[in-house]
N, C-alpha and C. Protein backbone atom coordinates (compact mmCIF):
# COMPACT_ATOMS: atom_id res chain seq x y z
N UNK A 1 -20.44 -0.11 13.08
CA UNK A 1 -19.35 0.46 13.84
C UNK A 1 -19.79 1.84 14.35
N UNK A 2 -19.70 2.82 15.80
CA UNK A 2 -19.56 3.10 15.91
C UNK A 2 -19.27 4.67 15.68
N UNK A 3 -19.62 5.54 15.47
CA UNK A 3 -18.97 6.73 15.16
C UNK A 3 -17.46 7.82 15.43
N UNK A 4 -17.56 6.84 16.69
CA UNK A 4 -16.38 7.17 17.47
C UNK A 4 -15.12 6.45 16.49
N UNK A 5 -15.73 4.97 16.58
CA UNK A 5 -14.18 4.21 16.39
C UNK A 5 -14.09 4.31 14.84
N UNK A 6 -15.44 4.87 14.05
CA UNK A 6 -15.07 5.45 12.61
C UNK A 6 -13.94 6.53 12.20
N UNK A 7 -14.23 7.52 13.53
CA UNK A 7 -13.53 8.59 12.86
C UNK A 7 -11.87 7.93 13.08
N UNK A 8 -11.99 7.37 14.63
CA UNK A 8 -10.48 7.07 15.09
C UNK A 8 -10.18 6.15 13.69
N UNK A 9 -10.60 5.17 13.18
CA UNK A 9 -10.14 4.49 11.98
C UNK A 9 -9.90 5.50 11.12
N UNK A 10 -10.68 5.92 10.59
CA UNK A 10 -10.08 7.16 9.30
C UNK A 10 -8.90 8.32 9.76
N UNK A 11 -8.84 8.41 11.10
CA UNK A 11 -7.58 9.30 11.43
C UNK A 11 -6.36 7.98 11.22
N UNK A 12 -6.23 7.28 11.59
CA UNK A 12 -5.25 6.46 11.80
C UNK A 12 -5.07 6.03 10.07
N UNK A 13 -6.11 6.02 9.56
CA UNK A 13 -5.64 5.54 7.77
C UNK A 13 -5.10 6.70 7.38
N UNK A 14 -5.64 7.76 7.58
CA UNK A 14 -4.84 8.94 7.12
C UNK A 14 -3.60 9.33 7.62
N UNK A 15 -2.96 8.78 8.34
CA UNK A 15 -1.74 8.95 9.07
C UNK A 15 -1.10 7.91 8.20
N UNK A 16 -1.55 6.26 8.49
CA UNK A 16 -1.16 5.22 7.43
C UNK A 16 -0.49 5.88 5.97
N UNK A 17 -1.92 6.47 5.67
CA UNK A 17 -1.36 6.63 4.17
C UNK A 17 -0.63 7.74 3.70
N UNK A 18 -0.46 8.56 4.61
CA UNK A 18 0.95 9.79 4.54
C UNK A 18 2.13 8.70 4.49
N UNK A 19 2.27 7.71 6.28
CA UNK A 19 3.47 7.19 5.97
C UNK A 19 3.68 5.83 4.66
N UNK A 20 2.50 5.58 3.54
CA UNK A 20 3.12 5.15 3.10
C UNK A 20 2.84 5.92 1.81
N UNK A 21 2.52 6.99 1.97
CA UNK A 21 3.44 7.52 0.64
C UNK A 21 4.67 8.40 0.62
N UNK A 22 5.37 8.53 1.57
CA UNK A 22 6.80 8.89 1.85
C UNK A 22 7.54 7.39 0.97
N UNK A 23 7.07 6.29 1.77
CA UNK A 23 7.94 5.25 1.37
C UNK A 23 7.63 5.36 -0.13
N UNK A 24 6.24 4.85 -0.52
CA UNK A 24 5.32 4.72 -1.79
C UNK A 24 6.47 5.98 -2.78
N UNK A 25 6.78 7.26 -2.25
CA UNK A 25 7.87 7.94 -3.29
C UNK A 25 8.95 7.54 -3.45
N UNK A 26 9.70 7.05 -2.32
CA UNK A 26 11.00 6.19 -2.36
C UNK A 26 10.98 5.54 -3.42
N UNK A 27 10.02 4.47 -3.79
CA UNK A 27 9.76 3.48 -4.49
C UNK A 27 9.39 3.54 -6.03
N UNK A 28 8.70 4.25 -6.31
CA UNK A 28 8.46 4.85 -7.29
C UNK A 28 9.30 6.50 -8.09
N UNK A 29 10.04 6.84 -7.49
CA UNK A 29 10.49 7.75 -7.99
C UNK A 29 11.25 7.29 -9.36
N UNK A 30 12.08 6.06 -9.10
CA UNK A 30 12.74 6.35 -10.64
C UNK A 30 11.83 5.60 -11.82
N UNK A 31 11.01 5.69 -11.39
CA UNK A 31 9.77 5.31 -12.37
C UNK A 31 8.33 6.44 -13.23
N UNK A 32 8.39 6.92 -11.95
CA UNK A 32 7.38 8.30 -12.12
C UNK A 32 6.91 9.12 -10.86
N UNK A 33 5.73 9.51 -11.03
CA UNK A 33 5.57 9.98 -9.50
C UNK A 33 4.07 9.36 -8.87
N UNK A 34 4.40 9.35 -7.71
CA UNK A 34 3.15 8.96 -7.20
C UNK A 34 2.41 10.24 -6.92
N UNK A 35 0.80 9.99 -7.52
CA UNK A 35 0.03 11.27 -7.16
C UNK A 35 -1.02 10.75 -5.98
N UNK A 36 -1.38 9.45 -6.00
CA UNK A 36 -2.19 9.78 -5.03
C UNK A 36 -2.16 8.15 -4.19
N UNK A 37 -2.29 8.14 -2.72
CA UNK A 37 -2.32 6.35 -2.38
C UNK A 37 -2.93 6.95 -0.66
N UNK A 38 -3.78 5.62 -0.82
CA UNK A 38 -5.10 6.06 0.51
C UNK A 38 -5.33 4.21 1.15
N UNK A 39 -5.18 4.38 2.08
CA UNK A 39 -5.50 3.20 2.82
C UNK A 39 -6.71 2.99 3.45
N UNK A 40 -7.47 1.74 3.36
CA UNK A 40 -8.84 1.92 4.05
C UNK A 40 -8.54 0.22 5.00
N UNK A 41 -8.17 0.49 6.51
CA UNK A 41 -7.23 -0.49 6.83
C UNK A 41 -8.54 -1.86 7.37
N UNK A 42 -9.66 -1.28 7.74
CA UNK A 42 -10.90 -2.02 7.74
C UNK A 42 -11.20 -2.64 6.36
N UNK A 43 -10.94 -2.41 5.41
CA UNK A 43 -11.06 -3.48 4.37
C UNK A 43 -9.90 -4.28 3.50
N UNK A 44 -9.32 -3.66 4.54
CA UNK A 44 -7.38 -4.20 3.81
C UNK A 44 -6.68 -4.00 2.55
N UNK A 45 -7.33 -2.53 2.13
CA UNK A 45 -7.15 -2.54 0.94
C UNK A 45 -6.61 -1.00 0.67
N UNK A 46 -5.70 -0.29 -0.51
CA UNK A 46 -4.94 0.17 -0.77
C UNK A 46 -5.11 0.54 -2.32
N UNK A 47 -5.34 1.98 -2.13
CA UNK A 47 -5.02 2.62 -3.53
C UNK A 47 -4.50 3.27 -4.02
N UNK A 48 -3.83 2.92 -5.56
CA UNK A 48 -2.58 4.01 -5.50
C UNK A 48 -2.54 4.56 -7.12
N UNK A 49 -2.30 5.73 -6.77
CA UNK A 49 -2.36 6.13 -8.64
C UNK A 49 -1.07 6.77 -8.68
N UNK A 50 -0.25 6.58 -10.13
CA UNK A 50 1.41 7.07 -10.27
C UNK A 50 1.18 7.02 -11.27
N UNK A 51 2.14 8.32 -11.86
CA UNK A 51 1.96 8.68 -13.32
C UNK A 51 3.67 8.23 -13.94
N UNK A 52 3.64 7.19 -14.64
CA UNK A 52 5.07 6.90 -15.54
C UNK A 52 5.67 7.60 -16.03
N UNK A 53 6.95 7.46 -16.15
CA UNK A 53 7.42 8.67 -17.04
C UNK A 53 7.30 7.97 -18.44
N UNK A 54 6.77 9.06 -19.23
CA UNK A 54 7.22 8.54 -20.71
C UNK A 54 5.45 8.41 -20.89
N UNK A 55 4.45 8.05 -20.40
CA UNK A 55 3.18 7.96 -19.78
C UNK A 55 2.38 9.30 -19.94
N UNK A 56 1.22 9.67 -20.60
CA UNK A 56 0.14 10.45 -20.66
C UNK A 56 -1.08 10.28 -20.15
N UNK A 57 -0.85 9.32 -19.33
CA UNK A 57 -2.27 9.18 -18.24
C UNK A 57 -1.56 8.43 -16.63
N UNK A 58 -2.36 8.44 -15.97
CA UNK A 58 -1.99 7.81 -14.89
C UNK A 58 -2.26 6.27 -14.78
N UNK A 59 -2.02 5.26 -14.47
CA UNK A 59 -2.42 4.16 -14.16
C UNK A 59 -2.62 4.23 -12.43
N UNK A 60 -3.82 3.02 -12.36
CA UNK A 60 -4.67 2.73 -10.77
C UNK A 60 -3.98 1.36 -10.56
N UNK A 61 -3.93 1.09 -9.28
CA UNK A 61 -3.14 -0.08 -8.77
C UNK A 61 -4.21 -0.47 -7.15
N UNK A 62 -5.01 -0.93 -7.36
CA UNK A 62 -6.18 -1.29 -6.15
C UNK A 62 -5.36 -2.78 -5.59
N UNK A 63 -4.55 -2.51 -4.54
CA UNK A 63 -4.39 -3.46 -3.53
C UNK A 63 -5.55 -4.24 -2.66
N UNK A 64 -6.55 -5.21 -3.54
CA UNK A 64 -7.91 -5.58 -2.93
C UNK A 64 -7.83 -6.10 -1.56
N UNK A 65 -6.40 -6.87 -1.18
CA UNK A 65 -6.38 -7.58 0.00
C UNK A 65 -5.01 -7.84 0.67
N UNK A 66 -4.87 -7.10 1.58
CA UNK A 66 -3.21 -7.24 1.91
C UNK A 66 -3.59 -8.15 3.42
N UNK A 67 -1.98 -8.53 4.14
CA UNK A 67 -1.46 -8.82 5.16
C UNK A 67 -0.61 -8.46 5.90
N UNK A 68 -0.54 -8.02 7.31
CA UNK A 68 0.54 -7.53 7.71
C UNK A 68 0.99 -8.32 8.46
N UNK A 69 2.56 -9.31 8.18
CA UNK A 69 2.83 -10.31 9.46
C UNK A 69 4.26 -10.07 10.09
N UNK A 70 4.15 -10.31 11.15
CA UNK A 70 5.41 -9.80 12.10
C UNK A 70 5.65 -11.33 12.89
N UNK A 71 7.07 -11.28 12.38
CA UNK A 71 8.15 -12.15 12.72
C UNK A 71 9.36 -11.81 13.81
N UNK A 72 8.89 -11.92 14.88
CA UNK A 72 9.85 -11.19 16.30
C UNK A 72 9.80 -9.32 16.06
N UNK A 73 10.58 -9.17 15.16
CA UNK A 73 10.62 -7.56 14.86
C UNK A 73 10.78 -7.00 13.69
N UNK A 74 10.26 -8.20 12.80
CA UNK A 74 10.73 -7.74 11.37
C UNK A 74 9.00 -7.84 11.16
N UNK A 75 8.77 -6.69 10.07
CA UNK A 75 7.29 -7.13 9.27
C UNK A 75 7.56 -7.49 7.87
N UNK A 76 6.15 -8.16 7.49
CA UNK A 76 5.94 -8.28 5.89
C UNK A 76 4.66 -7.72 5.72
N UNK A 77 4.62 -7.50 4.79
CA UNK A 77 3.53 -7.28 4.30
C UNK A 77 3.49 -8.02 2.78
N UNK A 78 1.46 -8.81 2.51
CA UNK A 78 1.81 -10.12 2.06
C UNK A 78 0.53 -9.76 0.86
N UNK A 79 0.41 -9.25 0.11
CA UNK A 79 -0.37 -8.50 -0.94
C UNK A 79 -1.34 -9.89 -1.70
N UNK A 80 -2.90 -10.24 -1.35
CA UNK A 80 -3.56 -11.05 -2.03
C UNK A 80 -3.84 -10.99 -2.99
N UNK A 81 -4.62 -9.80 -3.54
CA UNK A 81 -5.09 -9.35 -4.79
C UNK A 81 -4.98 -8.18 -4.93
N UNK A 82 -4.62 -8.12 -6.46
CA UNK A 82 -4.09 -6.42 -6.89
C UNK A 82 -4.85 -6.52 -8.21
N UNK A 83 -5.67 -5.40 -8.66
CA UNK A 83 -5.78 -5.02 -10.00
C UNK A 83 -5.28 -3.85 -10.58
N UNK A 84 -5.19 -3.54 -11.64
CA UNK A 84 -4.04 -2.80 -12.30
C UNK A 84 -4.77 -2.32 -13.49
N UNK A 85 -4.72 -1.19 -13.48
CA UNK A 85 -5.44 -0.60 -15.19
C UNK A 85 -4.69 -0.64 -16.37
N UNK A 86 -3.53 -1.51 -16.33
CA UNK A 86 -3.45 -1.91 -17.21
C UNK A 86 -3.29 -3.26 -17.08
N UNK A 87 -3.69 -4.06 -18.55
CA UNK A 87 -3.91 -5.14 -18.19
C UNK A 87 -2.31 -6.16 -17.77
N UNK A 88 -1.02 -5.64 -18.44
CA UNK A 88 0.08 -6.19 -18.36
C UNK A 88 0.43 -6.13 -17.01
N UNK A 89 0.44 -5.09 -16.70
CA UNK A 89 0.83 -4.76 -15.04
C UNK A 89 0.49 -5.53 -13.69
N UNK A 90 -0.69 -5.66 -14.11
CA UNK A 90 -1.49 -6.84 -13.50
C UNK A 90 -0.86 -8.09 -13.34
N UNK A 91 -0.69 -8.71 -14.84
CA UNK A 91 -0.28 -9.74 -14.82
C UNK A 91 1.18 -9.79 -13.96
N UNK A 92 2.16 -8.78 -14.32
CA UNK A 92 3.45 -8.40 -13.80
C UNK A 92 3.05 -8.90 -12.16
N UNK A 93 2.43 -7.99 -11.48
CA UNK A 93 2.15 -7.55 -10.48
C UNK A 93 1.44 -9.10 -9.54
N UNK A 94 1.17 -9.88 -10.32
CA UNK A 94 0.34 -11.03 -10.20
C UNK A 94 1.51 -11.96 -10.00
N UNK A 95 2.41 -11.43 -10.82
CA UNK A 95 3.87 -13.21 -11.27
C UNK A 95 4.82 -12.58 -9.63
N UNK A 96 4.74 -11.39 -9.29
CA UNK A 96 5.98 -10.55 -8.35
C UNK A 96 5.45 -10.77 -7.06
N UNK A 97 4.16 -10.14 -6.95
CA UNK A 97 3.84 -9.64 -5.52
C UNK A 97 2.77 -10.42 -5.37
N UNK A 98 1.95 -10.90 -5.46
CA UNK A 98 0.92 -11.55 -4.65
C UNK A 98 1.22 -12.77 -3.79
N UNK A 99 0.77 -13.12 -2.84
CA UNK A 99 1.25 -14.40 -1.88
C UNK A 99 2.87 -13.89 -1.80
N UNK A 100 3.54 -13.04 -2.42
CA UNK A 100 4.92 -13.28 -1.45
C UNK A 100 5.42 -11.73 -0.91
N UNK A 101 5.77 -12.60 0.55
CA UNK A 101 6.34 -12.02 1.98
C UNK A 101 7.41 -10.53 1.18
N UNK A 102 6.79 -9.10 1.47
CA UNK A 102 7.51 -8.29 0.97
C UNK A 102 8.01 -7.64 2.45
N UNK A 103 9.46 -7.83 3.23
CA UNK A 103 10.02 -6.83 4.19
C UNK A 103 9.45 -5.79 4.19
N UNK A 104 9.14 -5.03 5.70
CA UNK A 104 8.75 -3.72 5.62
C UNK A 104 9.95 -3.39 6.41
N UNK A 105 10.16 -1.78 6.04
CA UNK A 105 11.42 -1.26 6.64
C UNK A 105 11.24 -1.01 8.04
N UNK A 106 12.33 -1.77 9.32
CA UNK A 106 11.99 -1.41 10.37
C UNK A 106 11.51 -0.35 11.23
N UNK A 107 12.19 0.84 10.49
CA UNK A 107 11.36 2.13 11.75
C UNK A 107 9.90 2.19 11.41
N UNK A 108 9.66 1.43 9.90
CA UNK A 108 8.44 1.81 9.83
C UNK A 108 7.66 0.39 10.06
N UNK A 109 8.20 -0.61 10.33
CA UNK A 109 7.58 -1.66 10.92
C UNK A 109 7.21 -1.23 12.48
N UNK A 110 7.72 -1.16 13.03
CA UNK A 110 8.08 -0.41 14.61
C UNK A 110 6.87 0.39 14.68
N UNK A 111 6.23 1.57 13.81
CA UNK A 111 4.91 2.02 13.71
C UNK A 111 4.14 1.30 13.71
N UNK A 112 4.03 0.38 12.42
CA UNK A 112 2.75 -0.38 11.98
C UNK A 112 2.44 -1.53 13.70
N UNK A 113 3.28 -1.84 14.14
CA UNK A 113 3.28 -2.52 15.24
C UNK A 113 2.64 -1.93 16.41
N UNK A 114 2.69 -0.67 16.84
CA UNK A 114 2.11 0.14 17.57
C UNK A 114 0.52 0.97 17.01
N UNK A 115 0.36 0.96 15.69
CA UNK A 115 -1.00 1.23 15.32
C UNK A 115 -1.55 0.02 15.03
N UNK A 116 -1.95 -0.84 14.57
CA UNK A 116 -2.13 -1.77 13.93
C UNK A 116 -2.47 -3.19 14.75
C-alpha cells in the first residue's frame, strides 16, 4: 500500500476509534471504564482495554474479525472472533456476540456509511 493511502487509513482509524469510544463509554460505563480502544479498519480488527469495577487489573478484548452490514439505513455490525484475557469472558463473549447482527446507532451508522 501506498504511503499516501497509509496515512489516509490511519487518519480515518483514528477518527473511527475516537467515535467509537464515545459510544465504547456509553456502553461500558456501568461496568467500569474504558481506558483504551483503537481500530485498525484494514485488518478488521479492534482493541479494547476497560478496567471493571471491583477489578485490579485491566482486561484486553481483541475483536480479531468484524463486519459492517447495512440494510437500507440501518447498520450492524457482525463480530467473528473475539479473544478475551480472561478466559470466561471469552466464552461469554463467544455464546452473545459472535455471528450475531449487533444495531449500530443511526447518526453513527450515517458516518460509518460515508467513511467506510
Amino acid at each position: 500500500m501506498s504511503l499516501v493511502k497509509d496515512l489516509a487509513r490511519q487518519g480515518k482509524d483514528k477518527m473511527l476509534s475516537k467515535t467509537l469510544e464515545v459510544l465504547g463509554r456509553q456502553v461500558v460505563s456501568r461496568y467500569g471504564t474504558l481506558r483504551d480502544i483503537t481500530l485498525d479498519s484494514h485488518a478488521r480488527k479492534i482493541e479494547i482495554e476497560v478496567l471493571l469495577e471491583g477489578e485490579s487489573s485491566p482486561i484486553r478484548v481483541s475483536i480479531n474479525r468484524f463486519d459492517i452490514v447495512f440494510e437500507g439505513e440501518e447498520a450492524m455490525v457482525i463480530f467473528r472472533d473475539i479473544a478475551v484475557s480472561r478466559a470466561w469472558m471469552k466464552t461469554l463473549a463467544e455464546d452473545i456476540l459472535v455471528g450475531k447482527p449487533l444495531k449500530i446507532p443511526h447518526k453513527y451508522a450515517k458516518l460509518l456509511d460515508k467513511i467506510i
